[in-house]
C-alpha atoms as a PDB file:
ATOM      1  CA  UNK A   1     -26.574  40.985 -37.380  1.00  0.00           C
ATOM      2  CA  UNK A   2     -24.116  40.019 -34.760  1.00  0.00           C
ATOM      3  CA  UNK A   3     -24.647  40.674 -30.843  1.00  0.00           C
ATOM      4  CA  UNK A   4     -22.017  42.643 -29.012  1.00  0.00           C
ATOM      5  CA  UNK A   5     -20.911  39.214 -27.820  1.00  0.00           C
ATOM      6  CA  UNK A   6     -19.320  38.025 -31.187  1.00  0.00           C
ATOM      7  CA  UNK A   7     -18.386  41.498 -32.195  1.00  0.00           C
ATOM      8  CA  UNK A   8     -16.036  41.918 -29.602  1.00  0.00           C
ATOM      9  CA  UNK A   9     -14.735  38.253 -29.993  1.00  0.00           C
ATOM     10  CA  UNK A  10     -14.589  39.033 -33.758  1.00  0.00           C
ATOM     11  CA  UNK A  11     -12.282  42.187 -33.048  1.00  0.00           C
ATOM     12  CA  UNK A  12     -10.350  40.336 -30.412  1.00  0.00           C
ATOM     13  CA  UNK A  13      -9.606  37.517 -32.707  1.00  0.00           C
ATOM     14  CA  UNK A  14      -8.721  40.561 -35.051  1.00  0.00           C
ATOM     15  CA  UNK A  15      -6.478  41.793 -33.374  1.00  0.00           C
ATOM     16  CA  UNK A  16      -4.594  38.830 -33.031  1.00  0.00           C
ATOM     17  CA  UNK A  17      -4.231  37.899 -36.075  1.00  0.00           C
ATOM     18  CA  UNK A  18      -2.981  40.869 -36.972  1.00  0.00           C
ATOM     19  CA  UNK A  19      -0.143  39.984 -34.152  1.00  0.00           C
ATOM     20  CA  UNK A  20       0.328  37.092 -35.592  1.00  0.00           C
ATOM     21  CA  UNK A  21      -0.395  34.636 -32.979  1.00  0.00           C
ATOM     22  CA  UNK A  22      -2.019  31.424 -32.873  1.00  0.00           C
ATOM     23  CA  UNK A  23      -5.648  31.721 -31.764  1.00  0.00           C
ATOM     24  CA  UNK A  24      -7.624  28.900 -29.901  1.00  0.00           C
ATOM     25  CA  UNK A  25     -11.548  30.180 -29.440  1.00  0.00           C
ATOM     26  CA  UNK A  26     -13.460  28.810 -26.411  1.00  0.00           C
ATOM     27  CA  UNK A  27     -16.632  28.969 -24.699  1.00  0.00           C
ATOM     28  CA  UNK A  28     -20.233  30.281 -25.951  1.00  0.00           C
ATOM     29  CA  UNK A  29     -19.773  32.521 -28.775  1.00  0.00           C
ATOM     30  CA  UNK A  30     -17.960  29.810 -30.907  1.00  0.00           C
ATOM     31  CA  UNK A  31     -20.073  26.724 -29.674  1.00  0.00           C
ATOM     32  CA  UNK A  32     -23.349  29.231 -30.603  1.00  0.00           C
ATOM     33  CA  UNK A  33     -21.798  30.364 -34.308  1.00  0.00           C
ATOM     34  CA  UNK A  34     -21.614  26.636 -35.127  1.00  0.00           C
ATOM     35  CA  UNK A  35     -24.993  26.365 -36.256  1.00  0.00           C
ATOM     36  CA  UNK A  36     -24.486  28.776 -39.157  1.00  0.00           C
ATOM     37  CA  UNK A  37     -21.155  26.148 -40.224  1.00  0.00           C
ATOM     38  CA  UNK A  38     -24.065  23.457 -41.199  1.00  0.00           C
ATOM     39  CA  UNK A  39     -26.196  26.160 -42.991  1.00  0.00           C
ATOM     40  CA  UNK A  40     -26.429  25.416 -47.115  1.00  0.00           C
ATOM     41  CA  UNK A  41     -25.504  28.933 -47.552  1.00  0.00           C
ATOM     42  CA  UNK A  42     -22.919  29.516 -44.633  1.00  0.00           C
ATOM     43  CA  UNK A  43     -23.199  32.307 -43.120  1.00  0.00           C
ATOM     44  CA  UNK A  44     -20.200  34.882 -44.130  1.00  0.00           C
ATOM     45  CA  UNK A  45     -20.366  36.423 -40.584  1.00  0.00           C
ATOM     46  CA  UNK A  46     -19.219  32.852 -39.473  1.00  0.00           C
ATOM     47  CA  UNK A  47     -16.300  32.259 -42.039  1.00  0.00           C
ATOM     48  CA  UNK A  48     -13.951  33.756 -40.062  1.00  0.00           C
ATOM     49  CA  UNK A  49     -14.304  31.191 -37.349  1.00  0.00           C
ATOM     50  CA  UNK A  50     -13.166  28.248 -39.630  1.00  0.00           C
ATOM     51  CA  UNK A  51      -9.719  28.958 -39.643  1.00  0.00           C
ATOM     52  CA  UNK A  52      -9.235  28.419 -35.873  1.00  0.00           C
ATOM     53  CA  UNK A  53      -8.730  25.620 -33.184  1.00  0.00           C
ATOM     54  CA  UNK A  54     -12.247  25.887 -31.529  1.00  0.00           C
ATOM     55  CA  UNK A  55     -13.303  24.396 -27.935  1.00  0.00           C
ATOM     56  CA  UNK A  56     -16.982  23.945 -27.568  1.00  0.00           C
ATOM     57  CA  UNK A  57     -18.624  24.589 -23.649  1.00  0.00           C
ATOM     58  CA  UNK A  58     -18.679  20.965 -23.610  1.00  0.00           C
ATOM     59  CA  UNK A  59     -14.948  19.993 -24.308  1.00  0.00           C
ATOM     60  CA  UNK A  60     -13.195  22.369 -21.874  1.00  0.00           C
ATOM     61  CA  UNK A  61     -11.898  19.487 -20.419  1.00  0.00           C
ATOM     62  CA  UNK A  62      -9.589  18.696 -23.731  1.00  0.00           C
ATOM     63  CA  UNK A  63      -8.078  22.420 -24.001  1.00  0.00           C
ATOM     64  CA  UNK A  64      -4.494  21.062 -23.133  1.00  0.00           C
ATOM     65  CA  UNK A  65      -4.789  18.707 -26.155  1.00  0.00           C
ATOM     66  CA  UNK A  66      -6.019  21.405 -28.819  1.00  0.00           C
ATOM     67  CA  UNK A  67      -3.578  24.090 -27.789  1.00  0.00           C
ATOM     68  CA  UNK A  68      -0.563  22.159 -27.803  1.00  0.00           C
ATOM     69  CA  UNK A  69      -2.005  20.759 -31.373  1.00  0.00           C
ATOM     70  CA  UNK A  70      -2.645  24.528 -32.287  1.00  0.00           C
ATOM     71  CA  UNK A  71       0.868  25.751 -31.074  1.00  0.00           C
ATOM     72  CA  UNK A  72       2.318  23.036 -33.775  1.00  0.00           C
ATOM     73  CA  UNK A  73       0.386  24.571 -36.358  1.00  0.00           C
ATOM     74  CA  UNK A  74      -2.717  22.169 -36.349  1.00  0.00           C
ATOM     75  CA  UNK A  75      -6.503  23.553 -36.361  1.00  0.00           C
ATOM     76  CA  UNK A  76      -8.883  21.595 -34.129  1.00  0.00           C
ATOM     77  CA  UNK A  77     -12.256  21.688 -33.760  1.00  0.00           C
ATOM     78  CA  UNK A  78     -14.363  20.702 -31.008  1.00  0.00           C
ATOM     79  CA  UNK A  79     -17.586  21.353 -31.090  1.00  0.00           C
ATOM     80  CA  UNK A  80     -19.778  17.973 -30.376  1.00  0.00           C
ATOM     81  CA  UNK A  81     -23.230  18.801 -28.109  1.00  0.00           C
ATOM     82  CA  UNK A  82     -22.730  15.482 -26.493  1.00  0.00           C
ATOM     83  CA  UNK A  83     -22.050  14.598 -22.975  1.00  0.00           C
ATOM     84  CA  UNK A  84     -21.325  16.533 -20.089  1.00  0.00           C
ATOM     85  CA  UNK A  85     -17.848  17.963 -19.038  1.00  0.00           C
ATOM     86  CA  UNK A  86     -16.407  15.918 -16.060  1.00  0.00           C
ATOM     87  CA  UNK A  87     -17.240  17.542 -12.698  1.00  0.00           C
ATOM     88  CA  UNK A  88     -13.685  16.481 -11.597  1.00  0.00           C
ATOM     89  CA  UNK A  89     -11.736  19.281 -13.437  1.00  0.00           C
ATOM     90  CA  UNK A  90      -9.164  21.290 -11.549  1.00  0.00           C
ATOM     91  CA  UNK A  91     -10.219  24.527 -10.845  1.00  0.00           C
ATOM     92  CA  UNK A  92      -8.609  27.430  -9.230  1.00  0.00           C
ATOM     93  CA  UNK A  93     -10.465  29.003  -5.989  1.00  0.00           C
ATOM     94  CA  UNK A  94     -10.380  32.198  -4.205  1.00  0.00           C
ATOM     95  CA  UNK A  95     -11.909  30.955  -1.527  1.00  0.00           C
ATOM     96  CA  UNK A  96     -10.642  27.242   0.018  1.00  0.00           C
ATOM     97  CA  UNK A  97     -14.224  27.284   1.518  1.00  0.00           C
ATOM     98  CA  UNK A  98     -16.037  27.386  -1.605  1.00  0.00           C
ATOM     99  CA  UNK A  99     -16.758  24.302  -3.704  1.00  0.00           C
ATOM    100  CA  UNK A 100     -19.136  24.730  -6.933  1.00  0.00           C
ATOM    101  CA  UNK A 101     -20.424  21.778  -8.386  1.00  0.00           C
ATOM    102  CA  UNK A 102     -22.486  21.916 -11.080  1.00  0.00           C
ATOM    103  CA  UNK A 103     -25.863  19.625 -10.936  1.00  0.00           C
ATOM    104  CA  UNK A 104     -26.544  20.456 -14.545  1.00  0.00           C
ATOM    105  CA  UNK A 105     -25.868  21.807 -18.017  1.00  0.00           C
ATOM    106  CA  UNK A 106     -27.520  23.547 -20.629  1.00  0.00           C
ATOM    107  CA  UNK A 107     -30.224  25.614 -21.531  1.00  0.00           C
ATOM    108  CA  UNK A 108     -34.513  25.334 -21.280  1.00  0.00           C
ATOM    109  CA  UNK A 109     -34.305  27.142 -24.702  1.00  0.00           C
ATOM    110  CA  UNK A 110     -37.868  28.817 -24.582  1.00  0.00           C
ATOM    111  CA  UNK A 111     -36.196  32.406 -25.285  1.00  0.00           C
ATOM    112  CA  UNK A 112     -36.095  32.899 -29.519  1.00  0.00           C
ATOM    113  CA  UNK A 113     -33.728  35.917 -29.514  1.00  0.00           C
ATOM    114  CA  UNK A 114     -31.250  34.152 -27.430  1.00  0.00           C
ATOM    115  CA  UNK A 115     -28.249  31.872 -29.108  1.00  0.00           C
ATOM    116  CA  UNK A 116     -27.447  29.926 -25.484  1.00  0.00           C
ATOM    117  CA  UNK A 117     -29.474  27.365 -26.602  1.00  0.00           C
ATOM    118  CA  UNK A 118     -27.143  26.587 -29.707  1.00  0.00           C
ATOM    119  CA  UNK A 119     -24.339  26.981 -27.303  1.00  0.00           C
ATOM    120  CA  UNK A 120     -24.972  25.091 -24.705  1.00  0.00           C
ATOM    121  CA  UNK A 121     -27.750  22.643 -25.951  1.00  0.00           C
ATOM    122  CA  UNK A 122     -30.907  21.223 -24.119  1.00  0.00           C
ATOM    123  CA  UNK A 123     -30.778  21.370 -20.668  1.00  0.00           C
ATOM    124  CA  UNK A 124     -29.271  17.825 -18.883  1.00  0.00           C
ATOM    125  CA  UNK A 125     -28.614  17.039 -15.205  1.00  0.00           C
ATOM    126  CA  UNK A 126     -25.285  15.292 -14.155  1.00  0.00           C
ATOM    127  CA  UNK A 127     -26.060  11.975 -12.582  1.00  0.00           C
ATOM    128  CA  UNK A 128     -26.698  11.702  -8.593  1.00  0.00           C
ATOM    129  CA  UNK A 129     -23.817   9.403  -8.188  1.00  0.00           C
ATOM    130  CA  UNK A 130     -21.428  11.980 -10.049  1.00  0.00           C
ATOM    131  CA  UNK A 131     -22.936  15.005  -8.056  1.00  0.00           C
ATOM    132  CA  UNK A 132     -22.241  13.123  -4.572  1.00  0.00           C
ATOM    133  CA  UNK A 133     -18.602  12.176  -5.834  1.00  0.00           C
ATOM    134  CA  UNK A 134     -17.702  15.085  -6.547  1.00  0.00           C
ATOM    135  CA  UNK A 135     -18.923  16.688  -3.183  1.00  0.00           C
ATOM    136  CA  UNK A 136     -17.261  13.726  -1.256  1.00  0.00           C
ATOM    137  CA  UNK A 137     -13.570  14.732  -3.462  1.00  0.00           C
ATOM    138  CA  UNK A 138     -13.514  18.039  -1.634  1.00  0.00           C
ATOM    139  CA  UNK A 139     -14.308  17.068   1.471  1.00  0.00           C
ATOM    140  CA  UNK A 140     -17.750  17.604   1.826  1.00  0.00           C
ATOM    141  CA  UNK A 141     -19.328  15.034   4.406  1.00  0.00           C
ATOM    142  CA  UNK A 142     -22.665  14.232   3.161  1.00  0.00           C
ATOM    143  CA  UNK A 143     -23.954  11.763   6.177  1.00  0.00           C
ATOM    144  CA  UNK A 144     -24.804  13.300   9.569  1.00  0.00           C
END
């Protein structure tokens, strides 16, 4: 049975389809339906997810590359569990006095109902040296 998640993904891939435009899926629900893609008998709940460019959670950093693929007609597929996204991707801020910087990815994976674990694999922390680069990129003075 599929969580409200993927159904509304599902329908929102639907949908356009229907319009007829070219779909790249990102981001959890795709990275967690990948598991049921290496299944002997694949899931048919999942079929509908093979005809698309995907972009796992831990390729964002590639998403120019696989839409301008997609937009020339191309399907790519990205959903490797290995490595961790660069921390120096541009981001847009609402606030010029707020800096996130993620000191780790992924997921403890002690909760059985929950697909984040498939999604986002086993929890790693970025390396000090990346963490304090990061914060010293946007300013952030870290002696006294």
């Amino acid at each position: 049975m599929k969580d409200p998640s993927e159904t509304a993904f599902h329908n929102l891939v639907d949908e356009a389809n229907r319009k007829g435009k070219k779909i790249v899926a990102a981001g959890c629900v795709p990275q967690g339906m990948q598991f049921s893609f290496r299944l002997t008998v694949v899931d048919a709940e999942a079929q509908w997810l093979r005809s698309l460019s995907i972009v796992g959670v831990k390729q964002i950093h590639r998403i120019l590359e696989v839409v301008e693929e997609t937009l020339k007609g191309n399907k790519i597929q990205l959903l490797t569990q290995r490595g961790l996204p660069p921390l120096n991707l541009p981001k847009v801020r609402r606030d010029r006095f707020v800096e996130i910087v993620p000191i780790s990815e992924g997921c403890l994976g002690r909760c059985t109902y929950c697909k984040t674990r498939f999604a986002r694999g086993r929890l790693v922390s970025y390396p000090l040296d990346q963490i304090r680069d990061r914060l010293e990129q946007v300013g952030v003075s870290l002696t006294q």
